[in-house]
N, C-alpha and C. Protein backbone atom coordinates (compact mmCIF):
# COMPACT_ATOMS: atom_id res chain seq x y z
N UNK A 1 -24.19 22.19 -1.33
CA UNK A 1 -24.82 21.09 -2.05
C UNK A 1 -26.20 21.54 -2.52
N UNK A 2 -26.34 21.61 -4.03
CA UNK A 2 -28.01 22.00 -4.35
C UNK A 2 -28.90 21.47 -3.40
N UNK A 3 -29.76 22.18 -3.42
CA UNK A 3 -31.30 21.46 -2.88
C UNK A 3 -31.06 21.78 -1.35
N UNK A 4 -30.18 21.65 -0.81
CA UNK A 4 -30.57 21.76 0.75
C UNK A 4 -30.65 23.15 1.40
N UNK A 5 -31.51 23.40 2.27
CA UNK A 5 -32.05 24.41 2.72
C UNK A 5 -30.71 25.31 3.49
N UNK A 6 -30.52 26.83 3.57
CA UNK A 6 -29.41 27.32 3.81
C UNK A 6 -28.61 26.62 5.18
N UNK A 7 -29.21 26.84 6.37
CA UNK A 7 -28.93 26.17 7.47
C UNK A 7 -28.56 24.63 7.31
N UNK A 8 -29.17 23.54 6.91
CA UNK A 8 -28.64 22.65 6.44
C UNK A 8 -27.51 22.95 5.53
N UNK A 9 -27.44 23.44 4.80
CA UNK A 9 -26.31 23.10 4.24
C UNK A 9 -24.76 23.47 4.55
N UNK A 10 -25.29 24.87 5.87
CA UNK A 10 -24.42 25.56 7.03
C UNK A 10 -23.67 24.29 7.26
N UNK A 11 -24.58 23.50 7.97
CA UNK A 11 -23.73 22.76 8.91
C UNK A 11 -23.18 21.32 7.98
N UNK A 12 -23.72 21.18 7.00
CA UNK A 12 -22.77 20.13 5.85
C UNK A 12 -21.62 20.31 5.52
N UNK A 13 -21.45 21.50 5.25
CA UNK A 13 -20.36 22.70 4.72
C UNK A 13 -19.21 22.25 6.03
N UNK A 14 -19.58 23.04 7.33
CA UNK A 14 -18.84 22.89 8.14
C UNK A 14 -18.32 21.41 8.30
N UNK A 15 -19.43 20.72 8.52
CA UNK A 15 -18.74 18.91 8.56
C UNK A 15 -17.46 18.29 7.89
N UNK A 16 -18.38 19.15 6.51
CA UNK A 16 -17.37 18.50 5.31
C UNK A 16 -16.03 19.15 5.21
N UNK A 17 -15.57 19.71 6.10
CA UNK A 17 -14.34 20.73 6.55
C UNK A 17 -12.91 19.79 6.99
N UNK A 18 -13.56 18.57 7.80
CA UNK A 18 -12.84 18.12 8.60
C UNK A 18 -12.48 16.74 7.98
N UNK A 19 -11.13 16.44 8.46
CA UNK A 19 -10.41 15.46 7.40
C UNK A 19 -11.02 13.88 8.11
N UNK A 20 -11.21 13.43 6.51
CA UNK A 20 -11.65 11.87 6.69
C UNK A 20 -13.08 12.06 6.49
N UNK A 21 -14.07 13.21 6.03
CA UNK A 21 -14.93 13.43 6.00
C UNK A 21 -15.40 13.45 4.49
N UNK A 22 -16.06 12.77 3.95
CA UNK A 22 -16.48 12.96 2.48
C UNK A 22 -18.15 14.10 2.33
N UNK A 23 -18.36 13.95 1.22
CA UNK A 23 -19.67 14.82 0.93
C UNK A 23 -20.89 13.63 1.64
N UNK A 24 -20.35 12.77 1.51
CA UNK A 24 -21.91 11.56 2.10
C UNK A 24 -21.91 11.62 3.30
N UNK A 25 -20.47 11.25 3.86
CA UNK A 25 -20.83 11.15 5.71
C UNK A 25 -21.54 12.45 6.28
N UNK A 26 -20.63 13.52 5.62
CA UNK A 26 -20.68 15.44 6.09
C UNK A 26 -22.63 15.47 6.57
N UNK A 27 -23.12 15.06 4.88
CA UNK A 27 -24.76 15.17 4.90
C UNK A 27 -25.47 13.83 5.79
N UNK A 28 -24.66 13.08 5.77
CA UNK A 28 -25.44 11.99 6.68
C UNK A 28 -25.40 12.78 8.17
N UNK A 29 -24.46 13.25 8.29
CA UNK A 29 -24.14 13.77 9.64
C UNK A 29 -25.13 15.12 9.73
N UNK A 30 -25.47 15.91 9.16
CA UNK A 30 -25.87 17.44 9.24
C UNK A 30 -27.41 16.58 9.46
N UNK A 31 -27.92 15.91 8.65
CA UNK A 31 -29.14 15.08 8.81
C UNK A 31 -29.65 14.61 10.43
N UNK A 32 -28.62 14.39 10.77
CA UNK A 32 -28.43 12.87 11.90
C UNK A 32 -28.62 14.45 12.69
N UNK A 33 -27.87 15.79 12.82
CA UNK A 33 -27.76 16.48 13.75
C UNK A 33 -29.20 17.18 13.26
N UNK A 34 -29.15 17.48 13.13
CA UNK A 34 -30.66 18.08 12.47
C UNK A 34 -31.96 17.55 13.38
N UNK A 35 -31.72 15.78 13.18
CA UNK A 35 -32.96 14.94 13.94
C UNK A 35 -32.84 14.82 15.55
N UNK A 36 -31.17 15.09 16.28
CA UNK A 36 -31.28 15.11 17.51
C UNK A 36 -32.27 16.30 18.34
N UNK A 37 -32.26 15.81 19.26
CA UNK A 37 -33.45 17.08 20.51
C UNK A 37 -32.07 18.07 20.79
N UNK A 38 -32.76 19.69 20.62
CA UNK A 38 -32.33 20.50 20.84
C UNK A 38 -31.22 20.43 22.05
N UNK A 39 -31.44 20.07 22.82
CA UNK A 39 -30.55 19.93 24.32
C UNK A 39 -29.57 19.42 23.72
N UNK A 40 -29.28 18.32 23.34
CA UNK A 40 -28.72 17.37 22.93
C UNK A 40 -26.97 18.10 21.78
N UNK A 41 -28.07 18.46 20.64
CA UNK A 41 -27.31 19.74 19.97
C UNK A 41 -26.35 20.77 20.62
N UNK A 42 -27.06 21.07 21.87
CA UNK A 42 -26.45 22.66 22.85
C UNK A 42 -24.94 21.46 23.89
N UNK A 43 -25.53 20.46 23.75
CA UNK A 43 -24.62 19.43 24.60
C UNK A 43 -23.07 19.32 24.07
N UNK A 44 -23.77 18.85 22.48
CA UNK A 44 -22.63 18.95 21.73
C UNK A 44 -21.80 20.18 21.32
N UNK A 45 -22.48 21.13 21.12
CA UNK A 45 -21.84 22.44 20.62
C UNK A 45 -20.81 23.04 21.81
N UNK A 46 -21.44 23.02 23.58
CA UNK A 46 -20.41 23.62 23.97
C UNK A 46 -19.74 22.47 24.47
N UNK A 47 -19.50 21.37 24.11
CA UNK A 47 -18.47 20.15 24.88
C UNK A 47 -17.53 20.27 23.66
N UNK A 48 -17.86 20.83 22.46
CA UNK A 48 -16.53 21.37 21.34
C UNK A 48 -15.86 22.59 21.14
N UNK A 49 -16.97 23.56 21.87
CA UNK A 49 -16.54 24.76 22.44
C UNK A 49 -15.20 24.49 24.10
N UNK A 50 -15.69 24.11 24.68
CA UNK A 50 -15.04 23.79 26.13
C UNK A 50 -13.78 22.32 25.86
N UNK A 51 -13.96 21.89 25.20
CA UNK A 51 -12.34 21.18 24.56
C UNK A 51 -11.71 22.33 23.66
N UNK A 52 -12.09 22.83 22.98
CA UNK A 52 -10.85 23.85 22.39
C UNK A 52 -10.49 25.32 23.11
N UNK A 53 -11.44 25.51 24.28
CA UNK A 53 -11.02 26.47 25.47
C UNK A 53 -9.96 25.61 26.19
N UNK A 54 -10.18 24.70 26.64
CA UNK A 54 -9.53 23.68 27.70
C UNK A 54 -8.15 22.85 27.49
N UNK A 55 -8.29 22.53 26.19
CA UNK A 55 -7.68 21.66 25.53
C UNK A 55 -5.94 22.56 25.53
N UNK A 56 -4.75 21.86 25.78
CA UNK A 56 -3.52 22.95 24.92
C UNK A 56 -2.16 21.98 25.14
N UNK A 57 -0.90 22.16 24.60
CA UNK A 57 0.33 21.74 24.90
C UNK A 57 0.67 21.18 26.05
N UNK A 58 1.21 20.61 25.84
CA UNK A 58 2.10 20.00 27.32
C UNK A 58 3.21 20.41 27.18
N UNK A 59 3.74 21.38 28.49
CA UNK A 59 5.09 22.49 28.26
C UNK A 59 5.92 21.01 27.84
N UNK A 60 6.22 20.12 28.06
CA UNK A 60 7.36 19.74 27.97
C UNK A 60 7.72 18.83 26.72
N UNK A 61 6.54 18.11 26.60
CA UNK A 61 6.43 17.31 25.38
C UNK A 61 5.94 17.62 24.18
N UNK A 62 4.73 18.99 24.24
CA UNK A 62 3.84 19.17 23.33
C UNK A 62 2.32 17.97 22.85
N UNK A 63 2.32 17.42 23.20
CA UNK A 63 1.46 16.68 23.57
C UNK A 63 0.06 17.44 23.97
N UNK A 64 -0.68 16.71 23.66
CA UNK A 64 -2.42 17.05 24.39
C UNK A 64 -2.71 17.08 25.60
N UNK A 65 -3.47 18.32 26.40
CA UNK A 65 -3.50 18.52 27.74
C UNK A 65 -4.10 19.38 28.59
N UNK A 66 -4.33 19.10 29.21
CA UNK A 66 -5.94 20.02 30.13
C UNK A 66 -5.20 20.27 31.14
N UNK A 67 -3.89 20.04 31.36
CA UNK A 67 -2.86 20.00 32.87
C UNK A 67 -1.84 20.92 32.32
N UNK A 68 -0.82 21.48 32.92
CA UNK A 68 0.42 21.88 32.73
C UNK A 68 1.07 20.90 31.91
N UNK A 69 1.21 19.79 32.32
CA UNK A 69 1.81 18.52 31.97
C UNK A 69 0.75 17.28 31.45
N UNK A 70 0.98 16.78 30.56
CA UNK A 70 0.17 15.69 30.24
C UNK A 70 0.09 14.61 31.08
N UNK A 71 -0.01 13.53 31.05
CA UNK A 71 -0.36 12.28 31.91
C UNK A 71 1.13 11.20 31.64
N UNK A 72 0.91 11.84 30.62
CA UNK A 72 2.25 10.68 30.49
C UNK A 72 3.92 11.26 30.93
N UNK A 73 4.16 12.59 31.03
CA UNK A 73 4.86 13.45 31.46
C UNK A 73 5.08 13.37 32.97
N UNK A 74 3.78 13.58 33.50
CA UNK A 74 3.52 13.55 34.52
C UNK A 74 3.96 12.47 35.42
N UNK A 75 3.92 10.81 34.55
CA UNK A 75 4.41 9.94 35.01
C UNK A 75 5.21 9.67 35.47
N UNK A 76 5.99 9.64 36.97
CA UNK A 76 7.31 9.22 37.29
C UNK A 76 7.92 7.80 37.26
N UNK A 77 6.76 6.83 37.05
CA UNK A 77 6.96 5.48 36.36
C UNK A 77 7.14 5.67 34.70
N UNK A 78 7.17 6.57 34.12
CA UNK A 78 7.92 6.43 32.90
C UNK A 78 9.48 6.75 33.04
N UNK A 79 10.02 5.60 31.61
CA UNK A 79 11.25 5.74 31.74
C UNK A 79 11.76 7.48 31.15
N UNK A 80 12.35 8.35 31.50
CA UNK A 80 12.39 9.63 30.83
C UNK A 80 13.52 9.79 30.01
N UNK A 81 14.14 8.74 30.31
CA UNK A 81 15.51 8.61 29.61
C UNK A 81 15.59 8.17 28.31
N UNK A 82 14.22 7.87 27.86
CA UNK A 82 13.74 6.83 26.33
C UNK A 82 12.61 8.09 25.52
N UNK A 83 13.07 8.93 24.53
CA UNK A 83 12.44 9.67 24.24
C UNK A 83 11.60 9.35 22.50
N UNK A 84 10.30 8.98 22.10
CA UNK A 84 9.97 8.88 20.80
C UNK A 84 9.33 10.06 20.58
N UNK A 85 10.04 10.26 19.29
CA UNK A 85 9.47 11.58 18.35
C UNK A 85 8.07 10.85 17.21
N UNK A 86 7.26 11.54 17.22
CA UNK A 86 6.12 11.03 16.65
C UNK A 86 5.62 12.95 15.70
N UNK A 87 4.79 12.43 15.33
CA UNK A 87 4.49 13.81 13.99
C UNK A 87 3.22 14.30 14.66
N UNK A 88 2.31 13.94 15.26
CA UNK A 88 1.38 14.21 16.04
C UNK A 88 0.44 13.69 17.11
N UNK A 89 -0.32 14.59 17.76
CA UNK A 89 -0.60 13.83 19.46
C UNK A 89 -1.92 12.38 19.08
N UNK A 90 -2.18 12.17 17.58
CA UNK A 90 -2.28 11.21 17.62
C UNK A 90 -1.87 9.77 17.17
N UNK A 91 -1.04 10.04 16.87
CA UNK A 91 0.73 9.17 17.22
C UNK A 91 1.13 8.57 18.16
N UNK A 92 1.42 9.24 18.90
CA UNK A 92 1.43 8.76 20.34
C UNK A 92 0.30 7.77 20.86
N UNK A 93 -0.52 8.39 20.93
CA UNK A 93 -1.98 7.66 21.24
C UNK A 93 -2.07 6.81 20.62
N UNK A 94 -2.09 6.16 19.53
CA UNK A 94 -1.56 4.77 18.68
C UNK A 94 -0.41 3.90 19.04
N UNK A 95 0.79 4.80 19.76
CA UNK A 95 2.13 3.84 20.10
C UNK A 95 1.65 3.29 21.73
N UNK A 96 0.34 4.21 22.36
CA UNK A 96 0.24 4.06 23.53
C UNK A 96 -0.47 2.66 23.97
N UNK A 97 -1.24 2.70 22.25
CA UNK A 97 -2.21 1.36 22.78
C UNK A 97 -1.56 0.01 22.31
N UNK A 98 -0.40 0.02 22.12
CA UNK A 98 0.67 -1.04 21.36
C UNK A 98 0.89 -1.70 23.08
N UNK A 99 0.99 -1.04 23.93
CA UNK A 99 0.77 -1.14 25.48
C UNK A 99 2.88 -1.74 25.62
N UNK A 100 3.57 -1.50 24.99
CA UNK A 100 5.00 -1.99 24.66
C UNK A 100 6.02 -0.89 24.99
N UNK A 101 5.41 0.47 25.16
CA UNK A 101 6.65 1.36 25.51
C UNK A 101 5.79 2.09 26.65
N UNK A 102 6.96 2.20 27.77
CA UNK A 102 7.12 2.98 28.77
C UNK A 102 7.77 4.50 28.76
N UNK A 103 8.35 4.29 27.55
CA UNK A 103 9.16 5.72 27.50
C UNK A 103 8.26 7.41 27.32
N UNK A 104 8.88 8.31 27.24
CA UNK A 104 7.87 9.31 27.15
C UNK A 104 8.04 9.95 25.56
N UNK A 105 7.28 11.54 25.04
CA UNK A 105 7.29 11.62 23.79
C UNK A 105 7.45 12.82 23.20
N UNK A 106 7.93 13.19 22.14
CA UNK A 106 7.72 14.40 21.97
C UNK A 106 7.16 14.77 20.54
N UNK A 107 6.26 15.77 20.67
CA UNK A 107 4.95 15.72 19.32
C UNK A 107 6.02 16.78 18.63
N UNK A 108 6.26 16.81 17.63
CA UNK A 108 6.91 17.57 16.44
C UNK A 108 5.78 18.40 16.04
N UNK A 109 4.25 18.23 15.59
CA UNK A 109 3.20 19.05 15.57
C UNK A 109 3.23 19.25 13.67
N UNK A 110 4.04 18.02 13.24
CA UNK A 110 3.44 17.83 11.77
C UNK A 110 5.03 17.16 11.45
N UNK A 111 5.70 17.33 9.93
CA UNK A 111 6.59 17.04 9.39
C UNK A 111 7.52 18.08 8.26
N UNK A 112 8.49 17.94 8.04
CA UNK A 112 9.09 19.02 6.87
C UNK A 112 8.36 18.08 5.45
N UNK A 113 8.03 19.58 4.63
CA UNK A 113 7.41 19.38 3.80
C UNK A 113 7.74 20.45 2.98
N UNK A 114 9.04 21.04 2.17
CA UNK A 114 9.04 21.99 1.40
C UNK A 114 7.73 22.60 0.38
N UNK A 115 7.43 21.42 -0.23
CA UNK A 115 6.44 21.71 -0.68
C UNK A 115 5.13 22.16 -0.48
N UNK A 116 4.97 22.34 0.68
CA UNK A 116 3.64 22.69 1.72
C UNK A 116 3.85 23.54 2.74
N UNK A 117 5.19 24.50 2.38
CA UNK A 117 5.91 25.32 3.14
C UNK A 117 6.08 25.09 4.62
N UNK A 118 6.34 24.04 5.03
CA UNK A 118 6.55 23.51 6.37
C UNK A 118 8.22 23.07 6.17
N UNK A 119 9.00 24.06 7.10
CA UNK A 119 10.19 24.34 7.17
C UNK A 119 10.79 23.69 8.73
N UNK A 120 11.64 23.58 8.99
CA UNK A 120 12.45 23.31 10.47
C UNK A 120 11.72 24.07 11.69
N UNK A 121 11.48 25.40 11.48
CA UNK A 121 10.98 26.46 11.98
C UNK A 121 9.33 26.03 12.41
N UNK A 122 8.70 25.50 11.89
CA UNK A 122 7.40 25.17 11.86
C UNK A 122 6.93 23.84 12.58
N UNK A 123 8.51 23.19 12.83
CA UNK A 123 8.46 21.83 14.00
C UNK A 123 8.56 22.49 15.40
N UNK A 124 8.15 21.79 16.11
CA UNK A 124 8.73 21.51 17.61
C UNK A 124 10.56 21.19 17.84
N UNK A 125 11.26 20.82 16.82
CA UNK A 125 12.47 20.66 17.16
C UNK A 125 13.56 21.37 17.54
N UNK A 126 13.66 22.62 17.74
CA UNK A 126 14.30 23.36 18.86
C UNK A 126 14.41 23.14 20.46
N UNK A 127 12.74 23.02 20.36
CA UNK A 127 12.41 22.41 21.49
C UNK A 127 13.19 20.80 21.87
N UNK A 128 13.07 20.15 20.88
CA UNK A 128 12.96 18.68 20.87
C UNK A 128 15.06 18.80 21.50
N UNK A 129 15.90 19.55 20.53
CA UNK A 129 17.06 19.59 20.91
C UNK A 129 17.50 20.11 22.40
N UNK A 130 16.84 20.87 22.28
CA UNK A 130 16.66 21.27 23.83
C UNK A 130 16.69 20.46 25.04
N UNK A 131 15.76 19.63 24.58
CA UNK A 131 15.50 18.21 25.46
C UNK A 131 16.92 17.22 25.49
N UNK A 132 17.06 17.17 24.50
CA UNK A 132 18.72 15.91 24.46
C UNK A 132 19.52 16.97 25.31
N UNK A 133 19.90 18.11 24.61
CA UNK A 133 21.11 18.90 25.59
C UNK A 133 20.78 18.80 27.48
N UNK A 134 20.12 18.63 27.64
CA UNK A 134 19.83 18.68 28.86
C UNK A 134 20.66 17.59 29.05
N UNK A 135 20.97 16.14 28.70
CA UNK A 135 21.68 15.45 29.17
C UNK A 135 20.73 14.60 29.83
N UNK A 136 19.40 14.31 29.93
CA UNK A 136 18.52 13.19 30.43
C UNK A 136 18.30 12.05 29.68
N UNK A 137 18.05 12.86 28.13
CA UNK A 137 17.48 11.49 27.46
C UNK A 137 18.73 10.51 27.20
N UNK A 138 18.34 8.96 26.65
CA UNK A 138 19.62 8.31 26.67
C UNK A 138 19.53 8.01 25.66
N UNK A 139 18.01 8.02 25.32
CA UNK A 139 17.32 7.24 23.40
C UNK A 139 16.49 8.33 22.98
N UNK A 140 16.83 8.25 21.50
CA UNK A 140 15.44 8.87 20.95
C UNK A 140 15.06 7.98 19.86
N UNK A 141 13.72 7.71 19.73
CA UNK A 141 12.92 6.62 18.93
C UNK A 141 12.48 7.30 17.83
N UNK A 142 12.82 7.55 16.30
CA UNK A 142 12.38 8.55 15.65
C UNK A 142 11.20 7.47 14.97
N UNK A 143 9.75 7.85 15.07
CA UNK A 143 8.46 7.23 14.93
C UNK A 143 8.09 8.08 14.00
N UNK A 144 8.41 8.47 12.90
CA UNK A 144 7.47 9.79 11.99
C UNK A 144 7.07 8.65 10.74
N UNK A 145 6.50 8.99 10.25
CA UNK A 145 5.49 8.21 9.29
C UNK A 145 6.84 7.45 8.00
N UNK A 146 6.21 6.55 7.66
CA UNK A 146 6.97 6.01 6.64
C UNK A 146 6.81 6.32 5.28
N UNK A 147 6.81 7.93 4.87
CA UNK A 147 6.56 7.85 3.52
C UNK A 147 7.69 9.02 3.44
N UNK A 148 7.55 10.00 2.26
CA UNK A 148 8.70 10.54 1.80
C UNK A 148 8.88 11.61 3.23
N UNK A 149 7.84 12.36 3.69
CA UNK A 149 8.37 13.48 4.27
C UNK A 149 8.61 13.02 5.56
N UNK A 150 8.24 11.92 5.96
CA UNK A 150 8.46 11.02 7.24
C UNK A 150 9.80 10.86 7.48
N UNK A 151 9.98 10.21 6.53
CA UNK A 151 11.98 9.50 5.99
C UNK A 151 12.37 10.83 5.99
N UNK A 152 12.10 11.83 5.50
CA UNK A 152 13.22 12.85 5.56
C UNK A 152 13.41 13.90 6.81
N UNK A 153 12.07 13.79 7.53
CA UNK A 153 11.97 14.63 8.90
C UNK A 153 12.69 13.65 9.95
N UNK A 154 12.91 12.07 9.76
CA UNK A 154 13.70 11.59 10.43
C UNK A 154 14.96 11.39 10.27
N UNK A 155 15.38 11.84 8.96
CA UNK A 155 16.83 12.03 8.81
C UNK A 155 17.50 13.21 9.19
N UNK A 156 16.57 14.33 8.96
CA UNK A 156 17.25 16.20 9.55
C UNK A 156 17.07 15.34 11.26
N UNK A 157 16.17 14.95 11.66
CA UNK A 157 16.48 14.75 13.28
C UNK A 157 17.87 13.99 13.29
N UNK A 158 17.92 13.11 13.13
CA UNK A 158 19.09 11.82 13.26
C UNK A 158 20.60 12.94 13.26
N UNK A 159 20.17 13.94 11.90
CA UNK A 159 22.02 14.95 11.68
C UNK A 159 21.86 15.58 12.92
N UNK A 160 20.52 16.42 13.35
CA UNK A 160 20.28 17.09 14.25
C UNK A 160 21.30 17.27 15.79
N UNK A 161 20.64 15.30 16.04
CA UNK A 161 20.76 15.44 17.30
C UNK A 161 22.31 14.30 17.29
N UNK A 162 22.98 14.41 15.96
CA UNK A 162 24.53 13.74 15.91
C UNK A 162 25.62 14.37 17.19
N UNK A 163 25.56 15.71 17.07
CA UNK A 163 26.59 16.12 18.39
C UNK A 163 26.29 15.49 19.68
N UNK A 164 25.38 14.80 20.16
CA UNK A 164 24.93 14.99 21.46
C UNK A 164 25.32 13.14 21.74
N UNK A 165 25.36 12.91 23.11
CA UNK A 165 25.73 11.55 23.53
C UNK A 165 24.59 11.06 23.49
N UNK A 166 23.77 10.54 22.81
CA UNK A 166 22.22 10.09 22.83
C UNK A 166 22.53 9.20 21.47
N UNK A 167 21.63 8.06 21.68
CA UNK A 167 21.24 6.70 20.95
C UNK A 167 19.89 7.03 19.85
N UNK A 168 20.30 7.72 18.65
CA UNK A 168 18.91 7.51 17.42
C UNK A 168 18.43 6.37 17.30
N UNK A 169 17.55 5.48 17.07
CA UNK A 169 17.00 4.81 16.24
C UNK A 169 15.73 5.08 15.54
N UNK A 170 15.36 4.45 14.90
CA UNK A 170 14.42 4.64 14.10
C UNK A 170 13.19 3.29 14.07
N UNK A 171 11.76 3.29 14.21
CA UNK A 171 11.39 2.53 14.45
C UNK A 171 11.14 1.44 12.77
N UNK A 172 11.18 -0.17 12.86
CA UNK A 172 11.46 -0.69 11.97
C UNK A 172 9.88 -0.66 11.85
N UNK A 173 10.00 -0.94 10.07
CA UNK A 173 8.87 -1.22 9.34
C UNK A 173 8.89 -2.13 8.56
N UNK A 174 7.99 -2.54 8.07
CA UNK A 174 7.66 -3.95 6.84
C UNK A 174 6.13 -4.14 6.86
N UNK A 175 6.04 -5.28 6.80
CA UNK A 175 4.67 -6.28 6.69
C UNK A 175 3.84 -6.10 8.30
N UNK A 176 2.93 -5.58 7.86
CA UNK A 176 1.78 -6.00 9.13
C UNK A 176 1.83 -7.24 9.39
N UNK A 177 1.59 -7.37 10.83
CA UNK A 177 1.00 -9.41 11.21
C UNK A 177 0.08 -9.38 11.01
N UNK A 178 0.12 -10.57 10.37
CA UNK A 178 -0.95 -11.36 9.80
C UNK A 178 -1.23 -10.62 8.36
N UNK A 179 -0.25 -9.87 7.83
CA UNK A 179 -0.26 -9.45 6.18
C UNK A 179 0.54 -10.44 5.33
N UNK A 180 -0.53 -10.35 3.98
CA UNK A 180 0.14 -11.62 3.04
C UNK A 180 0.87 -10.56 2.40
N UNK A 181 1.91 -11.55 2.18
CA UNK A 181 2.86 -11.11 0.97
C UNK A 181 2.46 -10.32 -0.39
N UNK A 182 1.48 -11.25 -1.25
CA UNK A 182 0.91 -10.74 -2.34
C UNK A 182 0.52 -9.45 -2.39
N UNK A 183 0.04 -9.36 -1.15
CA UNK A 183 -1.01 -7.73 -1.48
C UNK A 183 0.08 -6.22 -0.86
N UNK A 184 1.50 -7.07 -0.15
CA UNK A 184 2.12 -5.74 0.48
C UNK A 184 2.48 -5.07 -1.41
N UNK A 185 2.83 -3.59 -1.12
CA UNK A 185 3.60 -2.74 -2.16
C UNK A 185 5.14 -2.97 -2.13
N UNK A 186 6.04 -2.36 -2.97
CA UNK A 186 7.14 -2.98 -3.28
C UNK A 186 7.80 -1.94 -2.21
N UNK A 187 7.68 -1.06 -2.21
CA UNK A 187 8.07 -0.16 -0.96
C UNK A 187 7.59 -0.75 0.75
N UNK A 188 6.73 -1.18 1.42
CA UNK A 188 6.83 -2.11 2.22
C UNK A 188 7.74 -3.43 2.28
N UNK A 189 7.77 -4.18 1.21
CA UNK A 189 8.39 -5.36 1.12
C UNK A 189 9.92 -4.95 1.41
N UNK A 190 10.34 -3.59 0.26
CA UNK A 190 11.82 -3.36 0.23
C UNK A 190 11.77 -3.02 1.65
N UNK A 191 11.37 -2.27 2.48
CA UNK A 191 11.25 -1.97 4.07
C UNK A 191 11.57 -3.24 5.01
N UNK A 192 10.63 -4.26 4.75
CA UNK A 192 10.73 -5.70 5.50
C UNK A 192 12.07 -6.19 5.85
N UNK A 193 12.42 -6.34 4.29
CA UNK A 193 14.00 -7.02 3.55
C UNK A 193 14.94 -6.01 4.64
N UNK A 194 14.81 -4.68 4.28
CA UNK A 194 15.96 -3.76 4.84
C UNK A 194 15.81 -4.13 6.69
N UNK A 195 14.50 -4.39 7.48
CA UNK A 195 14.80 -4.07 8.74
C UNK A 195 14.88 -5.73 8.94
N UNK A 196 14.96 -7.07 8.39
CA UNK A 196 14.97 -8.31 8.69
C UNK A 196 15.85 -8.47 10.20
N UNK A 197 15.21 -9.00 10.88
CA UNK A 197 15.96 -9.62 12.17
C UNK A 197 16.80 -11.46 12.13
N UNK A 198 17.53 -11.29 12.32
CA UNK A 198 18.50 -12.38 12.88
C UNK A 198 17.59 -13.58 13.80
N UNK A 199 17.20 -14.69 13.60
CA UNK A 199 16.78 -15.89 14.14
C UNK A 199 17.31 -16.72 14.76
């Protein structure tokens, strides 16, 4: 960004790296770090250093984890027999605070995306099949995002895991509560119509 001094603009640069980050927040932020007390700075730098030393997979789920096993893995009060596929570990963490499923999860670690060269190979789902053959799970909840590469990473799962004695579904979508009609898109609405429940 003109005008700002090299070091400032070091750490704008870097800010502005990270997604959800525009050119205003990046410099509001390099500013804001700039004005904290040195300690403070060294606080932050190695507590982002020591989460990405610390931080890694959960052998079983792929999931986020400072343990062998994550927390929710770990759980023997989860049901293990109820498995949701989600696109990433913060996915989960969103279905977690719905506070509605007990079941456990498995992170895919993105979606198929030909176009962005993200192939079968580049999921977790080897793994994920792996898991049904075992003969534990009884469900799998396919949770991947509702747009094109969502719908289609949950359809290669659904052919995927067809041989195996296990229950697909797919989680329903439509209208947010408390969303008006007027303002949904015609692709939500057609979603609503398609998953309507019986009264």
């Amino acid at each position: 960004m003109a005008g700002l001094i090299k070091p400032l603009h070091n750490v704008y640069d870097q800010l502005r790296r990270l997604p959800g980050v525009g050119s205003k927040s990046a410099l509001r932020l390099a500013y804001h770090i700039i004005d904290m007390d040195e300690a403070e700075v060294r606080r932050l730098a190695e507590t982002l250093v020591a989460a990405k030393q610390q931080v890694h997979f959960c052998r079983i789920c792929f999931n986020l984890t400072d343990s062998e096993l994550c927390t929710i893995c770990a759980d023997g009060k989860r049901d293990h027999g109820t498995l949701c596929v989600v696109e990433q570990p913060q996915d989960a963490m969103a279905m977690e605070r719905s506070h509605s499923y007990q079941g456990v999860y498995h992170v895919l670690h993105g979606c198929l995306s030909p176009l962005d060269g993200v192939g079968p190979d580049n999921l977790k789902l080897k793994e994920l099949v792996h898991r049904v053959s075992e003969g534990t799970v009884r469900e799998v909840i396919l949770a991947t995002n509702s747009n094109v590469e969502g719908e289609a990473t949950a359809s290669y799962i659904a052919q995927l895991l067809r041989p195996f004695d296990v229950r697909v579904s797919r989680i329903a979508q439509g209208l947010p509560m408390g969303g008006d009609l007027e303002y949904a898109d015609e692709v939500t609405l057609a979603k609503a119509l398609e998953n309507r429940t019986v009264l």
